[in-house]
C-alpha atoms as a PDB file:
ATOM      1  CA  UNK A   1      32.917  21.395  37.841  1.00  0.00           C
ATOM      2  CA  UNK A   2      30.182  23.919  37.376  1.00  0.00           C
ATOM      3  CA  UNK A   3      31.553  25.919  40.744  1.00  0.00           C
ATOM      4  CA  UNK A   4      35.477  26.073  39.177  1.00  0.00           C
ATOM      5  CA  UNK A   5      33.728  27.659  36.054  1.00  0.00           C
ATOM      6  CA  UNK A   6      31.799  30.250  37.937  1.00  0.00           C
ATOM      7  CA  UNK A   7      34.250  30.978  39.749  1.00  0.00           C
ATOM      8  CA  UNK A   8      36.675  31.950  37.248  1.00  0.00           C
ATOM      9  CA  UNK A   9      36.659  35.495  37.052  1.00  0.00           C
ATOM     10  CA  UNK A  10      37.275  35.691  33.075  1.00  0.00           C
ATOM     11  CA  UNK A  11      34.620  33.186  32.343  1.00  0.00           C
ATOM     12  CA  UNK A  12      31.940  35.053  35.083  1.00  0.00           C
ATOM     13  CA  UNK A  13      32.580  38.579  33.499  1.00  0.00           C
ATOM     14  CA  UNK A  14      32.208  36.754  29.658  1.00  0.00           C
ATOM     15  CA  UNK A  15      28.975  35.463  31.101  1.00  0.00           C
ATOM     16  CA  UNK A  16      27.930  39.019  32.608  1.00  0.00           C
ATOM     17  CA  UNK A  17      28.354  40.767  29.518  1.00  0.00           C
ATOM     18  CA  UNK A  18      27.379  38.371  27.005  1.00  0.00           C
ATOM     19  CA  UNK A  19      23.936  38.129  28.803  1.00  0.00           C
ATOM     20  CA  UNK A  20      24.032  42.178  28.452  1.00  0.00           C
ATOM     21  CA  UNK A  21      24.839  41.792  24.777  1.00  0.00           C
ATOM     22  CA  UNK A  22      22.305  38.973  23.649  1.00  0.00           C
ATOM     23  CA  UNK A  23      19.006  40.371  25.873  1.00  0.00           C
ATOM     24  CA  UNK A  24      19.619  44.041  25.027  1.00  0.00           C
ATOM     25  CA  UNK A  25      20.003  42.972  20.776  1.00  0.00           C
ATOM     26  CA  UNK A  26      16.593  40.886  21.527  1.00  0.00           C
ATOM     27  CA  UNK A  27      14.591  43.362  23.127  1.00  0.00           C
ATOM     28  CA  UNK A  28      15.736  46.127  20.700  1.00  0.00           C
ATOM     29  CA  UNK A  29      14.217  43.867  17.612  1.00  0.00           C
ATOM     30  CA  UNK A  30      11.182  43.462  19.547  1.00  0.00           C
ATOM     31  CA  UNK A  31      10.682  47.450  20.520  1.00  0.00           C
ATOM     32  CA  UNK A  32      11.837  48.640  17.902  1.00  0.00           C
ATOM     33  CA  UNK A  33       7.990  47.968  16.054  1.00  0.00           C
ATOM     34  CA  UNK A  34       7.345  51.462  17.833  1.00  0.00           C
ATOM     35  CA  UNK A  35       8.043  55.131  16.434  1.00  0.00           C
ATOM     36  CA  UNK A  36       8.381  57.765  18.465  1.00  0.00           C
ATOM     37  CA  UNK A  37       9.002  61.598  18.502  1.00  0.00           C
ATOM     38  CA  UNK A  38      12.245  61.653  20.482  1.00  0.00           C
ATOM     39  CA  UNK A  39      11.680  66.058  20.381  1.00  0.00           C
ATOM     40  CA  UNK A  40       8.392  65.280  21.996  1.00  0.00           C
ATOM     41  CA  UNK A  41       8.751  62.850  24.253  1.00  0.00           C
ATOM     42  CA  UNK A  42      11.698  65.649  25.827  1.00  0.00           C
ATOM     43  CA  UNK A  43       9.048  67.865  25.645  1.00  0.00           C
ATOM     44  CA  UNK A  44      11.304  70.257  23.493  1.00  0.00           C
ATOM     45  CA  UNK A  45      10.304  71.711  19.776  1.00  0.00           C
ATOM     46  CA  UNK A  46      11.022  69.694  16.763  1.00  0.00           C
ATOM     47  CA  UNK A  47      14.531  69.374  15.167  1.00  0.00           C
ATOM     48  CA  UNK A  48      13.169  70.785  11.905  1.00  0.00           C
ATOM     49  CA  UNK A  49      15.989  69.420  10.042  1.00  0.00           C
ATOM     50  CA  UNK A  50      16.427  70.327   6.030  1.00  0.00           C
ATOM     51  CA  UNK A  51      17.327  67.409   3.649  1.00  0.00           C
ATOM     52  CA  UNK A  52      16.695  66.591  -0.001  1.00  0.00           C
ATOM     53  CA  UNK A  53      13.615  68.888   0.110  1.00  0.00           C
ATOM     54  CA  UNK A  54      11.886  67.628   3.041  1.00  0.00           C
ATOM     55  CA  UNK A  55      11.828  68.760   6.881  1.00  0.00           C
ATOM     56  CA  UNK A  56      12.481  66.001   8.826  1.00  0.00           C
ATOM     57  CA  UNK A  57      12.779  65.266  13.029  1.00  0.00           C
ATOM     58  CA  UNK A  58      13.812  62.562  15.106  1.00  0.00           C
ATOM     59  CA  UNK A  59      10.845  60.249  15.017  1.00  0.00           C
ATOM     60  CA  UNK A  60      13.044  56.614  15.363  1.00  0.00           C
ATOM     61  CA  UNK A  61      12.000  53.144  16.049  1.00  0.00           C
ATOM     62  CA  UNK A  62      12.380  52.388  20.372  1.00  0.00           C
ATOM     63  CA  UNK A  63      15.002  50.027  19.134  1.00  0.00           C
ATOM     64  CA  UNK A  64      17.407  52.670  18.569  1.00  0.00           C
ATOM     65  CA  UNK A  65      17.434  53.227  22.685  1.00  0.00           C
ATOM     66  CA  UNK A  66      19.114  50.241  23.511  1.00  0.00           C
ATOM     67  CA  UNK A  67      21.276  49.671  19.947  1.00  0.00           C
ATOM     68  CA  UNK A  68      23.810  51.822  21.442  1.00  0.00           C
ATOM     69  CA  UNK A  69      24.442  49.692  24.491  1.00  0.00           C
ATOM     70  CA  UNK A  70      24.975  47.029  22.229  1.00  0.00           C
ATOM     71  CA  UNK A  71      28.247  48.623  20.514  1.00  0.00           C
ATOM     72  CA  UNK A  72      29.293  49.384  23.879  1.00  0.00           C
ATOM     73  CA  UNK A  73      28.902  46.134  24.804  1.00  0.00           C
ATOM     74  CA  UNK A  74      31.001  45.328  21.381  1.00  0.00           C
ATOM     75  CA  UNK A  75      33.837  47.252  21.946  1.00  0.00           C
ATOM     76  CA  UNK A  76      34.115  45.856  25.990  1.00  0.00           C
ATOM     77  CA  UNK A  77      34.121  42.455  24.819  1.00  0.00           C
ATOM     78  CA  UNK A  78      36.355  43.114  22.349  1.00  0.00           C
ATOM     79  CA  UNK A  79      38.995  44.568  24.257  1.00  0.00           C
ATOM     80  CA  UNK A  80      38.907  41.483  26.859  1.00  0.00           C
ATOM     81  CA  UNK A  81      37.727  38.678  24.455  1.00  0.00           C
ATOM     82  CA  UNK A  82      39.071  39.672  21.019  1.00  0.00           C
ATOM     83  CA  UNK A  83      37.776  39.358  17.540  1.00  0.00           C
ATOM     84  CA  UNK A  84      36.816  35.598  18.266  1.00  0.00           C
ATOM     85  CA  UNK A  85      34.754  36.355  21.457  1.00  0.00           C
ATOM     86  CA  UNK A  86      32.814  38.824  19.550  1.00  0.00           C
ATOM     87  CA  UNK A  87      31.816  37.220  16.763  1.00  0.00           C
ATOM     88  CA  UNK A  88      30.562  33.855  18.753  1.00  0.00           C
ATOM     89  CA  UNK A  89      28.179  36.430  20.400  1.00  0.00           C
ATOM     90  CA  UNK A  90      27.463  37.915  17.257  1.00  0.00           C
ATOM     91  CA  UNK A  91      26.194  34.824  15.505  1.00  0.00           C
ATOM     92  CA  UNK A  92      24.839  33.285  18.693  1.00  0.00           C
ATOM     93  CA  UNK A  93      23.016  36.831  19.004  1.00  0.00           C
ATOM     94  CA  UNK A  94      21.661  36.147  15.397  1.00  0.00           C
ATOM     95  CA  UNK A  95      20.400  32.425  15.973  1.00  0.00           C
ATOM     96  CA  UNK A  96      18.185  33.178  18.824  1.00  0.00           C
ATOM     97  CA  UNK A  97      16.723  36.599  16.985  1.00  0.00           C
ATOM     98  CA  UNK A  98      16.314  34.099  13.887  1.00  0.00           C
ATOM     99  CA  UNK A  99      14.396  31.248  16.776  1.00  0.00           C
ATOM    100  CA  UNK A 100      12.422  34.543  18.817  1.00  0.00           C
ATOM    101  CA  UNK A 101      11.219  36.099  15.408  1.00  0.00           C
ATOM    102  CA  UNK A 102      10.217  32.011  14.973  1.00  0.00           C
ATOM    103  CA  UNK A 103       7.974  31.345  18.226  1.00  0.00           C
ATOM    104  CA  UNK A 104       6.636  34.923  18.003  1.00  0.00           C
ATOM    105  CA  UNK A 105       5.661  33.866  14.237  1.00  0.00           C
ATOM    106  CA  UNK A 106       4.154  30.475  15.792  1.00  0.00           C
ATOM    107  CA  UNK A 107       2.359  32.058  18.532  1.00  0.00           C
ATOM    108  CA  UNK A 108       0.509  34.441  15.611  1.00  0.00           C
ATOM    109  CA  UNK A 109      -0.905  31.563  14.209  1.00  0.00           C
ATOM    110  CA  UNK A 110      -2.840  29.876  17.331  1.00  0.00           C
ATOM    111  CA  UNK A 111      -6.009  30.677  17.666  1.00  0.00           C
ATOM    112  CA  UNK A 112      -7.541  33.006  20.321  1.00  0.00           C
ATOM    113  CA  UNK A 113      -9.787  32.665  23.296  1.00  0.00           C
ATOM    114  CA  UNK A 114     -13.000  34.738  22.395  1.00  0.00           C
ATOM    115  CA  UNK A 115     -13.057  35.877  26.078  1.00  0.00           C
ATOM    116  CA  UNK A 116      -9.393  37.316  25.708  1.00  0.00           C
ATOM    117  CA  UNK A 117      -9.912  39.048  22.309  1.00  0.00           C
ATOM    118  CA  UNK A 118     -12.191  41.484  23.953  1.00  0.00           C
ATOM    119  CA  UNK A 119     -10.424  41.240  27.471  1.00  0.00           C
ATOM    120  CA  UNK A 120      -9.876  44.994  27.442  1.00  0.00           C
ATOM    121  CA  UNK A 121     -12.419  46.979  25.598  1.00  0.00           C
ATOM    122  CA  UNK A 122     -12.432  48.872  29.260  1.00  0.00           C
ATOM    123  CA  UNK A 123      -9.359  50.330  28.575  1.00  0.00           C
ATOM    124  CA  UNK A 124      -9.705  51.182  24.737  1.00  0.00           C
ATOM    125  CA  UNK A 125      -8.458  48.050  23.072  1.00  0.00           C
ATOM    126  CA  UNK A 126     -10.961  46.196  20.900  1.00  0.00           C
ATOM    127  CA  UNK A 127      -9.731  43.307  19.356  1.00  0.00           C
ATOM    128  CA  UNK A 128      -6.627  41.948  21.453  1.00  0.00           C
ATOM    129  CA  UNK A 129      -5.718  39.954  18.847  1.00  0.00           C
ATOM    130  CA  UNK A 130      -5.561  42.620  16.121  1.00  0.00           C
ATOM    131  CA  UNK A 131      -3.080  44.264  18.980  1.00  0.00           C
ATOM    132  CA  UNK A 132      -1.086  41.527  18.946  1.00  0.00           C
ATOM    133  CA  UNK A 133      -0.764  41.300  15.584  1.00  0.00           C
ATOM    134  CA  UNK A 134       0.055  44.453  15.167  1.00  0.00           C
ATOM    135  CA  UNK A 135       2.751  44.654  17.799  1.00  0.00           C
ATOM    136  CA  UNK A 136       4.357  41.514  17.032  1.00  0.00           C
ATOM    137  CA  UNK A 137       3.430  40.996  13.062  1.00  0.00           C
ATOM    138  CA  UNK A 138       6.624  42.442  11.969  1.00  0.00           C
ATOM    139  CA  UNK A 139       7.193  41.740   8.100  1.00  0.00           C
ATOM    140  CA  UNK A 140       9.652  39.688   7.216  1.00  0.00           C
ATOM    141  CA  UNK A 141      11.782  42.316   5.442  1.00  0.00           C
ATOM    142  CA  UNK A 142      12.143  44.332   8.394  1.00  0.00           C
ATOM    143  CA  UNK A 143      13.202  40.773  10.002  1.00  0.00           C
ATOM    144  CA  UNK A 144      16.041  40.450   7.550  1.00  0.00           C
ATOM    145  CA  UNK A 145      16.655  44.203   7.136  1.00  0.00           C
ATOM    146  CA  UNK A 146      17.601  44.487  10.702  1.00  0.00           C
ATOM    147  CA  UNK A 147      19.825  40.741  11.084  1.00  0.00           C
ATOM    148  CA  UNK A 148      21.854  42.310   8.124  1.00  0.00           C
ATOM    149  CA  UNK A 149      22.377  45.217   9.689  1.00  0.00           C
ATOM    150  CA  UNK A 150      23.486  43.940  12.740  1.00  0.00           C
ATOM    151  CA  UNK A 151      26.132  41.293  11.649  1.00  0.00           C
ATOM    152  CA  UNK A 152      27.608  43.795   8.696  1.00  0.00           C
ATOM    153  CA  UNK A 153      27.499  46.586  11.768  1.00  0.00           C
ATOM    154  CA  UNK A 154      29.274  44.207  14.114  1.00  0.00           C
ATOM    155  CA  UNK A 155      32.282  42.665  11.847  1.00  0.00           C
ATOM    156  CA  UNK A 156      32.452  46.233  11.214  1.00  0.00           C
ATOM    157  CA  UNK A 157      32.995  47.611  14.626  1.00  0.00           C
ATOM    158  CA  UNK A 158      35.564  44.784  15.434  1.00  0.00           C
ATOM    159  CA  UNK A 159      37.475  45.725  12.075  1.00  0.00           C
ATOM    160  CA  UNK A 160      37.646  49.312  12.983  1.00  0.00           C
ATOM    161  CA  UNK A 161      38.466  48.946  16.631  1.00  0.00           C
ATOM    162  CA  UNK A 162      41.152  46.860  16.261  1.00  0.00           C
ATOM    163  CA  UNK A 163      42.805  48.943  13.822  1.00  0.00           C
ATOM    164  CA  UNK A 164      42.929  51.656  15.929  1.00  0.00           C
ATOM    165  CA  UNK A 165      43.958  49.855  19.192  1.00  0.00           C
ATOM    166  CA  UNK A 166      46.913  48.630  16.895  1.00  0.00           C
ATOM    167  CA  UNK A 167      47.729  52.313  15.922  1.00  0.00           C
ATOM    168  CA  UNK A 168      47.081  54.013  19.464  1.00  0.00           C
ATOM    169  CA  UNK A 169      48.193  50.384  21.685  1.00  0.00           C
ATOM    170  CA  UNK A 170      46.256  50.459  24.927  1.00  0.00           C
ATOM    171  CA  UNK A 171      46.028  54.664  25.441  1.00  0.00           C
ATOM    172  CA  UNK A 172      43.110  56.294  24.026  1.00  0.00           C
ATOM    173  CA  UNK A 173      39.922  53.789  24.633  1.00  0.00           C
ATOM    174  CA  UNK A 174      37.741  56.785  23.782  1.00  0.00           C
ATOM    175  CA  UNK A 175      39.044  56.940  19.894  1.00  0.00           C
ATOM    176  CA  UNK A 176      38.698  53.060  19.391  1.00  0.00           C
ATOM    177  CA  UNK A 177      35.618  51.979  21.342  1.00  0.00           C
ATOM    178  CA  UNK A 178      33.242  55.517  20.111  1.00  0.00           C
ATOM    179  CA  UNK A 179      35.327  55.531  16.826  1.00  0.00           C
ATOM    180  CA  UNK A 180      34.879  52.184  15.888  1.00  0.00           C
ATOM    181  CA  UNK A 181      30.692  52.500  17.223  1.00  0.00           C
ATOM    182  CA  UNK A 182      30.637  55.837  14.781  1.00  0.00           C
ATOM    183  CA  UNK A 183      31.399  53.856  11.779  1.00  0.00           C
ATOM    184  CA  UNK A 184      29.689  50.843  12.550  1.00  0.00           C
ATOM    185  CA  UNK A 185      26.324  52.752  14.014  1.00  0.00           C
ATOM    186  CA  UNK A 186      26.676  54.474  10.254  1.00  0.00           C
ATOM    187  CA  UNK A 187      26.680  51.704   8.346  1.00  0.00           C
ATOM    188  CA  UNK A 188      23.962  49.850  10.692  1.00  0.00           C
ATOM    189  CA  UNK A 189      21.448  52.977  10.432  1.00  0.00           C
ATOM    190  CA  UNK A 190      21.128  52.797   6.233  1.00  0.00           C
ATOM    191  CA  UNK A 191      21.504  49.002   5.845  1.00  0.00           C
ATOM    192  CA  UNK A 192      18.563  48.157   7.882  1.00  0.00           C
ATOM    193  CA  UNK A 193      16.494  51.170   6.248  1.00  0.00           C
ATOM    194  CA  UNK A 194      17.210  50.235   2.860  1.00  0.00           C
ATOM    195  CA  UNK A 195      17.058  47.187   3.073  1.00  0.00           C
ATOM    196  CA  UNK A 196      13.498  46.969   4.656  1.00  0.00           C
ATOM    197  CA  UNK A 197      11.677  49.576   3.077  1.00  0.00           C
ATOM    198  CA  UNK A 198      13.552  50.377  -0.287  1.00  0.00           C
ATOM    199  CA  UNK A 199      15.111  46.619  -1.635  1.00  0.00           C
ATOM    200  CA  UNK A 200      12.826  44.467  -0.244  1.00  0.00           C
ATOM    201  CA  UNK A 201       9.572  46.192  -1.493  1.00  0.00           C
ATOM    202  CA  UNK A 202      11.324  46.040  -4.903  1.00  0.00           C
ATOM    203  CA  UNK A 203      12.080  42.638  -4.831  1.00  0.00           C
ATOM    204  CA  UNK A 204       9.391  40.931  -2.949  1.00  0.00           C
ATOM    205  CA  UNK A 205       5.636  41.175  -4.203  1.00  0.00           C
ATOM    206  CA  UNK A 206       2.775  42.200  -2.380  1.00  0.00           C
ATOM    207  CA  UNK A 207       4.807  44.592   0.286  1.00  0.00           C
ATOM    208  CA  UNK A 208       4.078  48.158  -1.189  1.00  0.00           C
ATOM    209  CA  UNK A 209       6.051  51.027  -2.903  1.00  0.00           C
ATOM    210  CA  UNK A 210       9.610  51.258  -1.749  1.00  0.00           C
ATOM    211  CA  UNK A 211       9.934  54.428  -0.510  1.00  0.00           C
ATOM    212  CA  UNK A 212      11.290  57.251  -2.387  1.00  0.00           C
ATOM    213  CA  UNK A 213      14.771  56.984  -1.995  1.00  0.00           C
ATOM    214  CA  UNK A 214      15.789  60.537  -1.116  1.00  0.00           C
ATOM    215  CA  UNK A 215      13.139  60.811   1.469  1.00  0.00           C
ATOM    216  CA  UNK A 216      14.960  56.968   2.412  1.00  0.00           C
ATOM    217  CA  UNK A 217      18.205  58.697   2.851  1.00  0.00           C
ATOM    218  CA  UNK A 218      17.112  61.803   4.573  1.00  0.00           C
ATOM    219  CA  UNK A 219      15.987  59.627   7.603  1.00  0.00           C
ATOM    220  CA  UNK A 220      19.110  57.380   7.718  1.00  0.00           C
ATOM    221  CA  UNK A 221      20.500  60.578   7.767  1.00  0.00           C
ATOM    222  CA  UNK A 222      18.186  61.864  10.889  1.00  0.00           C
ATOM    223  CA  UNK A 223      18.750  58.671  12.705  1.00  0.00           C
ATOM    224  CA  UNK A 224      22.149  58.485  12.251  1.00  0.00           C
ATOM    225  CA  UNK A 225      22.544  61.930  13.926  1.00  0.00           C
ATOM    226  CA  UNK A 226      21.004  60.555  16.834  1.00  0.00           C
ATOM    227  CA  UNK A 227      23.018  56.912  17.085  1.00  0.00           C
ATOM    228  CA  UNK A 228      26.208  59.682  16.345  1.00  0.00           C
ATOM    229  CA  UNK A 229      25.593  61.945  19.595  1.00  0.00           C
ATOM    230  CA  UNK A 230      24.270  58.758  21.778  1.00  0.00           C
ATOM    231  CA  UNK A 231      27.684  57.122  20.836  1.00  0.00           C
ATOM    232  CA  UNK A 232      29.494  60.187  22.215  1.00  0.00           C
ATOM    233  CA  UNK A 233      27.583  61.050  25.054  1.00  0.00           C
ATOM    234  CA  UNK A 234      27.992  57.222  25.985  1.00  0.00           C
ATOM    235  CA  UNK A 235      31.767  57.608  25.855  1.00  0.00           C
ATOM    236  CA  UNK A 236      32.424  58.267  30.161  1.00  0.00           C
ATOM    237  CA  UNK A 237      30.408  54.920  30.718  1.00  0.00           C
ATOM    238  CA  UNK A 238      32.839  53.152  28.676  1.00  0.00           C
ATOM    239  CA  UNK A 239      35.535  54.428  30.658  1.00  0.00           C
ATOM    240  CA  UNK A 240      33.672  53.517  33.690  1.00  0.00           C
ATOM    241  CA  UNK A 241      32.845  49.716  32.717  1.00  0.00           C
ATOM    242  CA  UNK A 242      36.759  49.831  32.150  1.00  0.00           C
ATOM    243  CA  UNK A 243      37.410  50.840  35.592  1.00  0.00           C
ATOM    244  CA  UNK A 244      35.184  48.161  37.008  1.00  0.00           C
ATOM    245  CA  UNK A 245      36.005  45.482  34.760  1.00  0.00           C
ATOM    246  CA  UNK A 246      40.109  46.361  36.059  1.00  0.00           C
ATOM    247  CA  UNK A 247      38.909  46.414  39.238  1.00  0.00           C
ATOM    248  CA  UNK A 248      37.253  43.158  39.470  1.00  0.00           C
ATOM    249  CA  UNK A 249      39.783  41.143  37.424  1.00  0.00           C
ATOM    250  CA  UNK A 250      42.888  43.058  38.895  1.00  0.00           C
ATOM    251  CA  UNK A 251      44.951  45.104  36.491  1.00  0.00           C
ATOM    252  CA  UNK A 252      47.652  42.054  36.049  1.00  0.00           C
ATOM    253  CA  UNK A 253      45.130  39.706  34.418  1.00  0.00           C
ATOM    254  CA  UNK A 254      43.223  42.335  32.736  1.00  0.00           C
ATOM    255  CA  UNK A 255      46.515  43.080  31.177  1.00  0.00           C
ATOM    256  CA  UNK A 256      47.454  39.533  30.120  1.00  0.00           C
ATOM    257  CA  UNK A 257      43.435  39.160  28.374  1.00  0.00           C
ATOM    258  CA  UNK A 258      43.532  42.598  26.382  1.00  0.00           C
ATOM    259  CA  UNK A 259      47.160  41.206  25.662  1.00  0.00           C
ATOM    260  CA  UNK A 260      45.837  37.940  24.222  1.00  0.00           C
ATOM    261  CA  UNK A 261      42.954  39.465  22.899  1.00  0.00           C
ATOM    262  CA  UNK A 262      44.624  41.623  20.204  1.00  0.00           C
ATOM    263  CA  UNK A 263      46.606  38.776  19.281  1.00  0.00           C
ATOM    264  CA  UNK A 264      43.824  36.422  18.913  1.00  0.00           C
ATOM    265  CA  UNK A 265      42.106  37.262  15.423  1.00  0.00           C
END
């Protein structure tokens, strides 16, 4: 039974991307702890970008390097799979975030070996524990911020894309997959932000002043600009997934999914 499944070419392909989908969303929330100076990690000046009063530059959380891949993903799946396929990812994508963010919190509250807290003091950490702590003590509002994000980003992007594969029909995969990823990256990059550092703060004792909100928007705005020229510059590779996925299905049955796909909502 297991060998007619696998070898079902639809089915292998779902699997394919669906692991792509669900591993790249998970390492993304667990990365994305990290800020970094995109300007200087190019080794080019800083943006030096004018907003509200402030100068701001692309310093964004590592989990904005893979978040694009994920809408890609979106849009490929959707295309083949339809609304249906994309939102069983989506929610499966959100349970095992949900159980991750659940061991990880587990795992911070075992107690550690005394040898292994000091374990690298030769190479300039401490207190291992504090380290891991730090890396992997992500608040809970940042937790929620970013599930919110995703799912609102994601029924989003399947809204959007559909809409315009119904106005253009199958020409033009460049307008529907980075149009649809556009919108949905815009709505993804001030949800999370908002809702981690401006809503949750208010709501929630204990977690600090929200921050001001027009220094807030400025850096939606900043990483926005970012997820906005990744999405384009990403738009060849989406023709070239297209070409494979064709390819390896065979341009009759690739026809016949896409087919059902847009009817299946």
């Amino acid at each position: 039974m297991i060998h007619t499944i696998i070898r079902d070419k639809p089915t292998r392909l779902f699997i394919i991307l669906a692991g792509i989908f669900i591993s790249t969303a998970l390492i993304a929330e667990f990365i994305g702890v990290k800020i970094f100076s995109l300007e200087a990690t190019l080794g080019i000046k800083p943006a030096a970008i004018h907003l509200f009063g402030g100068t701001y530059s692309f310093n964004l959380t590592c989990g904005v390097l893979l978040w694009p891949v994920v809408f890609v993903m979106t849009d490929i799946i959707n295309e083949y799979y339809g609304v249906k396929g994309v939102r069983f990812l989506s929610w499966l994508t959100i349970a095992l975030i949900g159980f991750g963010f659940l061991i990880v919190f587990g795992a911070l509250q075992t107690t550690p070996n005394t040898w292994w807290v000091t374990s690298k003091k030769d190479i300039g950490i401490e207190n291992m524990e504090t380290a891991f702590h730090g890396i992997y003590g992500q608040g809970l509002g940042i937790i929620i911020a970013s599930m919110t994000a995703f799912l609102v980003a994601q029924l989003l992007d399947v809204f959007v894309f559909h809409k315009i594969k119904k106005w253009t029909g199958e020409k033009k995969i460049w307008l529907r997959a980075t149009g649809s990823t556009i919108v949905s990256q815009l709505i993804d990059s001030f949800v999370v932000l908002i809702i981690a550092f401006y809503l949750y703060p208010k709501l929630v004792k204990g977690q600090g002043d929200p921050w001001p909100f027009d220094q807030l928007i400025a850096i939606c705005i900043v990483n926005y600009i970012y997820k906005f020229i990744v999405a384009l510059l990403l738009t060849p590779v989406i023709y070239a997934v297209h070409g494979w996925i064709e390819k390896y299905l065979g341009h009759e049955r690739a026809a016949e999914m896409k087919k059902a796909a847009m009817s299946d909502e």
